[in-house]
C-alpha atoms as a PDB file:
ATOM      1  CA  UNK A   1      48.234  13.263  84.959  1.00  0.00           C
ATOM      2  CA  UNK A   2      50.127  16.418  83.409  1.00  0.00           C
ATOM      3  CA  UNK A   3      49.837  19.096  85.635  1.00  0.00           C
ATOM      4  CA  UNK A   4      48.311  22.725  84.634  1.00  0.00           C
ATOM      5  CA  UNK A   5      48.356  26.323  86.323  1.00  0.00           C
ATOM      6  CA  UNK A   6      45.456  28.518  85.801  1.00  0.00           C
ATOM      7  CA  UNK A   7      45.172  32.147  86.009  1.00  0.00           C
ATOM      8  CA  UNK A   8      41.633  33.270  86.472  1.00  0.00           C
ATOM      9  CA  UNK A   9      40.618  36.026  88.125  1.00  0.00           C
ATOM     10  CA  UNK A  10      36.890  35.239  88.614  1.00  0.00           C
ATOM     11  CA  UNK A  11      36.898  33.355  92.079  1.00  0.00           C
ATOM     12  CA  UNK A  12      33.241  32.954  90.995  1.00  0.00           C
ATOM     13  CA  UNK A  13      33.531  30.316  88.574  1.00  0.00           C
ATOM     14  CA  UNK A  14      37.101  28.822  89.468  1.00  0.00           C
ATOM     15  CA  UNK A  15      35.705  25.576  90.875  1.00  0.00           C
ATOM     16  CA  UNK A  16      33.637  24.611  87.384  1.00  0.00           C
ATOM     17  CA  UNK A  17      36.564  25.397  85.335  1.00  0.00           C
ATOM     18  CA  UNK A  18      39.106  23.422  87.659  1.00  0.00           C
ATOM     19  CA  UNK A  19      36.542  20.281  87.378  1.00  0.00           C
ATOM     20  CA  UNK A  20      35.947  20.598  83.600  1.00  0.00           C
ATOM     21  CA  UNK A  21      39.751  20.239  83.711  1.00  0.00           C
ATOM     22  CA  UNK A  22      40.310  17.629  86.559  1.00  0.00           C
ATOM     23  CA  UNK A  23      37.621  15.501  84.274  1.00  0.00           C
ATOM     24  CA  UNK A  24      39.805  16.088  80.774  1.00  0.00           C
ATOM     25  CA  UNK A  25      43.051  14.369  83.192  1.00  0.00           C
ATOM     26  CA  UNK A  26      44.600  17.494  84.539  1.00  0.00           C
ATOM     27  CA  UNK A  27      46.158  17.883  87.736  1.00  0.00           C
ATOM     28  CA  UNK A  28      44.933  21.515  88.279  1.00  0.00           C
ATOM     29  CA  UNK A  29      47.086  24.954  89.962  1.00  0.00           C
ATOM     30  CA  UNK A  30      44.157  27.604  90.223  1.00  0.00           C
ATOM     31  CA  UNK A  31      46.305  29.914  93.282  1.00  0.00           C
ATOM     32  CA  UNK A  32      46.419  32.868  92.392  1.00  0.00           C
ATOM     33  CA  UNK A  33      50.258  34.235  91.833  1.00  0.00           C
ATOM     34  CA  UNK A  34      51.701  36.073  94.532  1.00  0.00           C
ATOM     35  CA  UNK A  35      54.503  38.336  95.208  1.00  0.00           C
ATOM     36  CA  UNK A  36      57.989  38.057  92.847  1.00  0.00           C
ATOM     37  CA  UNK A  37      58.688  34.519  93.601  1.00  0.00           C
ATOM     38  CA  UNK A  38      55.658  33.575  91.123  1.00  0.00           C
ATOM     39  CA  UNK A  39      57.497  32.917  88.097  1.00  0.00           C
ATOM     40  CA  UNK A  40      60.611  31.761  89.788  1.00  0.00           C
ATOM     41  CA  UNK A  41      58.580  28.698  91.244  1.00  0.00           C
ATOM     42  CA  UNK A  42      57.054  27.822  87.292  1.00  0.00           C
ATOM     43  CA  UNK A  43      60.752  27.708  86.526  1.00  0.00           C
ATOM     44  CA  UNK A  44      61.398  24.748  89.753  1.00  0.00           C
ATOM     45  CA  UNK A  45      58.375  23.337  89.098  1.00  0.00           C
ATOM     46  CA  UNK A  46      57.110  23.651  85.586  1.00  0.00           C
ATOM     47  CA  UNK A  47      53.735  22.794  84.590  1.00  0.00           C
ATOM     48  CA  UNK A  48      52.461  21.079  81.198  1.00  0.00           C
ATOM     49  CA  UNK A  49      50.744  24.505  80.493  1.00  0.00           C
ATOM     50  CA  UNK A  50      49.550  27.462  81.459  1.00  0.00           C
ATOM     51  CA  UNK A  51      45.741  28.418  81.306  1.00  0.00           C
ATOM     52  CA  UNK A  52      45.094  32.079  80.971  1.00  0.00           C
ATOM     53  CA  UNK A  53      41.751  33.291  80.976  1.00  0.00           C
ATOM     54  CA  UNK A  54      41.686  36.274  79.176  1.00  0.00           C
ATOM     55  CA  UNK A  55      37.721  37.140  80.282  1.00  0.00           C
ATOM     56  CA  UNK A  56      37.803  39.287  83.258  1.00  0.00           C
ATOM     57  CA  UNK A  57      41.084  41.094  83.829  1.00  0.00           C
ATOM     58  CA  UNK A  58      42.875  40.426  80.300  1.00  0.00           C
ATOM     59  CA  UNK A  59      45.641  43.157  80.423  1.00  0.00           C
ATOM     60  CA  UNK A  60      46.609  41.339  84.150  1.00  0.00           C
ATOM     61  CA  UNK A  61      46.446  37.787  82.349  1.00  0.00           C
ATOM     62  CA  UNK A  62      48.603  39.608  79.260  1.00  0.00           C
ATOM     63  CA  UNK A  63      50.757  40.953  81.740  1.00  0.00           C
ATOM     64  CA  UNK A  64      51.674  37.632  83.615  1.00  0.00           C
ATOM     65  CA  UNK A  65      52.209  35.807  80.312  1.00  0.00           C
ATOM     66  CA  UNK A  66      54.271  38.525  79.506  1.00  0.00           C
ATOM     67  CA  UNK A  67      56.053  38.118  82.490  1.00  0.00           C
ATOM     68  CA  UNK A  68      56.349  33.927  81.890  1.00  0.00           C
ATOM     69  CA  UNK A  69      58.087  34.699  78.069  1.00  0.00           C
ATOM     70  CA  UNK A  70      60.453  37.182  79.247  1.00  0.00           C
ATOM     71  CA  UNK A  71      62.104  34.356  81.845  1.00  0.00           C
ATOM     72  CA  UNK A  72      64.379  32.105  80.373  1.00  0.00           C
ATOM     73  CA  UNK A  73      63.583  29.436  82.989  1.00  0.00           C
ATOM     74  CA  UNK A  74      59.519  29.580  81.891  1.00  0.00           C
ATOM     75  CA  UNK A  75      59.278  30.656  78.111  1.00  0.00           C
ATOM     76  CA  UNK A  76      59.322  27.135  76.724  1.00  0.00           C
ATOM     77  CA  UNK A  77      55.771  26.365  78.590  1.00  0.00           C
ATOM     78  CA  UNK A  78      52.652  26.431  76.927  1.00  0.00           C
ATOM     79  CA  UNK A  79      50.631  29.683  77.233  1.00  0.00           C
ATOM     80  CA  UNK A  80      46.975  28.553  76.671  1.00  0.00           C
ATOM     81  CA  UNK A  81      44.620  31.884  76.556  1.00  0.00           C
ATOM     82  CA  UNK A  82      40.574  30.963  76.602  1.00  0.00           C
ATOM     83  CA  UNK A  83      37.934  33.501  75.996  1.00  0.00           C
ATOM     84  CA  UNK A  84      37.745  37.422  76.081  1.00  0.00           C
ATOM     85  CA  UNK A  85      36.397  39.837  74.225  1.00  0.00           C
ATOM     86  CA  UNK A  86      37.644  40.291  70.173  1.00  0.00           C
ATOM     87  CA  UNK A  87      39.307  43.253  70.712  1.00  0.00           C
ATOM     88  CA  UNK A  88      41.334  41.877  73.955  1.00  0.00           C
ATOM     89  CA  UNK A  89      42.758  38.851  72.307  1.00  0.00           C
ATOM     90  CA  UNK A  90      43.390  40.410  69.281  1.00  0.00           C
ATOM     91  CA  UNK A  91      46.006  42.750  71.567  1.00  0.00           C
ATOM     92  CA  UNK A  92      47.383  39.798  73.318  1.00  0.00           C
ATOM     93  CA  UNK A  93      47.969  38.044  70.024  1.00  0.00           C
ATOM     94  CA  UNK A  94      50.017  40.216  68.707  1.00  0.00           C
ATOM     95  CA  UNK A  95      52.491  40.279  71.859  1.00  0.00           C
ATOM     96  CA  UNK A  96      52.562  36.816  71.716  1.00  0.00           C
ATOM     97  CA  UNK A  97      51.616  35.612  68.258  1.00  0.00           C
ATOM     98  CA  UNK A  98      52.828  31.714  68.859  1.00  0.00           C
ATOM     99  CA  UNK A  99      50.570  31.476  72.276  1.00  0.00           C
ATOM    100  CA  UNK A 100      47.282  29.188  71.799  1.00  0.00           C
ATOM    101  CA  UNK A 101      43.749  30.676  71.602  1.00  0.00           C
ATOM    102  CA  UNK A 102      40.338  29.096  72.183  1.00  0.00           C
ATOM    103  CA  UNK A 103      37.652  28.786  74.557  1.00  0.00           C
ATOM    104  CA  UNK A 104      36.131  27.137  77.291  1.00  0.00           C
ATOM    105  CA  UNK A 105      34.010  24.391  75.168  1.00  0.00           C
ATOM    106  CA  UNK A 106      36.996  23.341  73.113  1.00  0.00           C
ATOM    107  CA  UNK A 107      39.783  23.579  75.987  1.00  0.00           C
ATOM    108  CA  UNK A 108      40.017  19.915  76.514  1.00  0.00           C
ATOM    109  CA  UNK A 109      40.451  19.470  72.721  1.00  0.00           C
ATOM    110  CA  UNK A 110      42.762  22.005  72.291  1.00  0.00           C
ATOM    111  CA  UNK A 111      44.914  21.517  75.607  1.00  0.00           C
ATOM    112  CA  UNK A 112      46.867  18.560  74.783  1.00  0.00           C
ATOM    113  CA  UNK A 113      47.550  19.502  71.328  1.00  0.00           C
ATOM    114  CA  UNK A 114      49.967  22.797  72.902  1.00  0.00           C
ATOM    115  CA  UNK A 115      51.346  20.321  75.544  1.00  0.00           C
ATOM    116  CA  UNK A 116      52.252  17.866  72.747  1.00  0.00           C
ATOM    117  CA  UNK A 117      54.139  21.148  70.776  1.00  0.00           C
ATOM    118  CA  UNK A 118      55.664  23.536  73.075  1.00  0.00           C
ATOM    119  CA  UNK A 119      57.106  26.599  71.558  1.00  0.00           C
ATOM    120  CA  UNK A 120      60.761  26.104  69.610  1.00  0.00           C
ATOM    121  CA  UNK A 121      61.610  29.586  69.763  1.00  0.00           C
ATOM    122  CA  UNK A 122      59.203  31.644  71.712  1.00  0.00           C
ATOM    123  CA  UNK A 123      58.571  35.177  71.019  1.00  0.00           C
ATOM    124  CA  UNK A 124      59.620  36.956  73.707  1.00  0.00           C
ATOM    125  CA  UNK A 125      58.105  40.714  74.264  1.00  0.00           C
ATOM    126  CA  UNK A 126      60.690  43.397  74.370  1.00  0.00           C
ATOM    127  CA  UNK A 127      60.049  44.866  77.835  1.00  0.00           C
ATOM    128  CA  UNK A 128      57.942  43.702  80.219  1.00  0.00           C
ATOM    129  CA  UNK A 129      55.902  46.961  79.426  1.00  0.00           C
ATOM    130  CA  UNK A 130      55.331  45.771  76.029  1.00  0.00           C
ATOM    131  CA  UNK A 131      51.173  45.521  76.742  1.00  0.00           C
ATOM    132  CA  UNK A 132      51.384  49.652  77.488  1.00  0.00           C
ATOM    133  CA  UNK A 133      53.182  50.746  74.668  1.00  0.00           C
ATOM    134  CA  UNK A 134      51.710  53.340  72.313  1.00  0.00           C
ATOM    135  CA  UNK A 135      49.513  53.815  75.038  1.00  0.00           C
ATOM    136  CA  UNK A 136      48.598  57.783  76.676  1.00  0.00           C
ATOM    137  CA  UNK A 137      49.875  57.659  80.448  1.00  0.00           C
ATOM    138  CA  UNK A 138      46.255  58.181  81.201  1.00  0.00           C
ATOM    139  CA  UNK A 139      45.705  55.099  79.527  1.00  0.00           C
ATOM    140  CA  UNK A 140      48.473  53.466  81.497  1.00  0.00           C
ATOM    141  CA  UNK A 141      47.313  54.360  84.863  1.00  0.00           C
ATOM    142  CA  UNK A 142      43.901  53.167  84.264  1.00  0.00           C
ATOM    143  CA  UNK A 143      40.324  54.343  84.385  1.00  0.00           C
ATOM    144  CA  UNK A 144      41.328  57.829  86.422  1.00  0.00           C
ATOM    145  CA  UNK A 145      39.277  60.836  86.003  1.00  0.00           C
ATOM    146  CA  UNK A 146      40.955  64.132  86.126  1.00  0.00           C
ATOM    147  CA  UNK A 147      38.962  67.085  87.501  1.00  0.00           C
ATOM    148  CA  UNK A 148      39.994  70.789  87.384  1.00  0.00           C
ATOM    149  CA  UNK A 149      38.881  73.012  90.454  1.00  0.00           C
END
């Protein structure tokens, strides 16, 4: 049973997507990461894949991956985004062009097919910035509203 870590951010509807994947033959890694260790642990323990879901929270999911190709010790795993909005993958994609895109309803079709082919020679972003560049600083600190007095 190859083993798979998924980032999702919606606690909400964790449980569905861990079954869907437990029923495809997955042994399934839905904690959330925590502190600096996160990535070092993929590297002692690497899974088959990694699941990103890219539809709540998809510059923290582009972020992490970003994070996973930059290692040396984690680039060679599978990054596996599902869903999010047009506009959101199409800005992950072109950080990481050789990552795997789908959805939820063809996951279990698509999932062993970037096990079976890892990446050769991953692209690995720049900086680990690489999701803010070209971006205002507004736009890099988030959703903040300025007011004068």
């Amino acid at each position: 049973m190859p083993a798979i870590k998924l980032i999702h951010w919606a606690s909400s509807n964790t449980a569905e997507i861990v079954d869907l994947l437990q029923r495809g033959g997955y042994q399934v890694d839905s904690s959330l990461p925590k502190g600096s260790s996160f990535v070092r642990q993929l590297a002692e323990q690497p899974p088959a894949a990694i699941i990103i879901d890219l539809s709540r929270l998809p510059s923290q999911g582009r972020d992490m991956a970003i994070l996973i190709r930059r290692r040396r010790g984690t680039r060679q795993i599978p990054l596996v985004f599902v869903g999010g909005s047009p506009d959101k993958v199409a800005a992950v994609r072109m950080l990481l062009p050789d990552a795997v895109y789908t959805s939820w309803e063809e996951i279990l079709q698509i999932l062993p097919e970037a096990i079976a082919h890892p990446p050769q020679q991953p692209f690995v972003p720049d900086s680990a910035f690489a999701g803010y560049a070209g971006k205002s600083l507004i736009e890099k600190l988030g959703s903040l509203a300025f007011y004068a007095p």
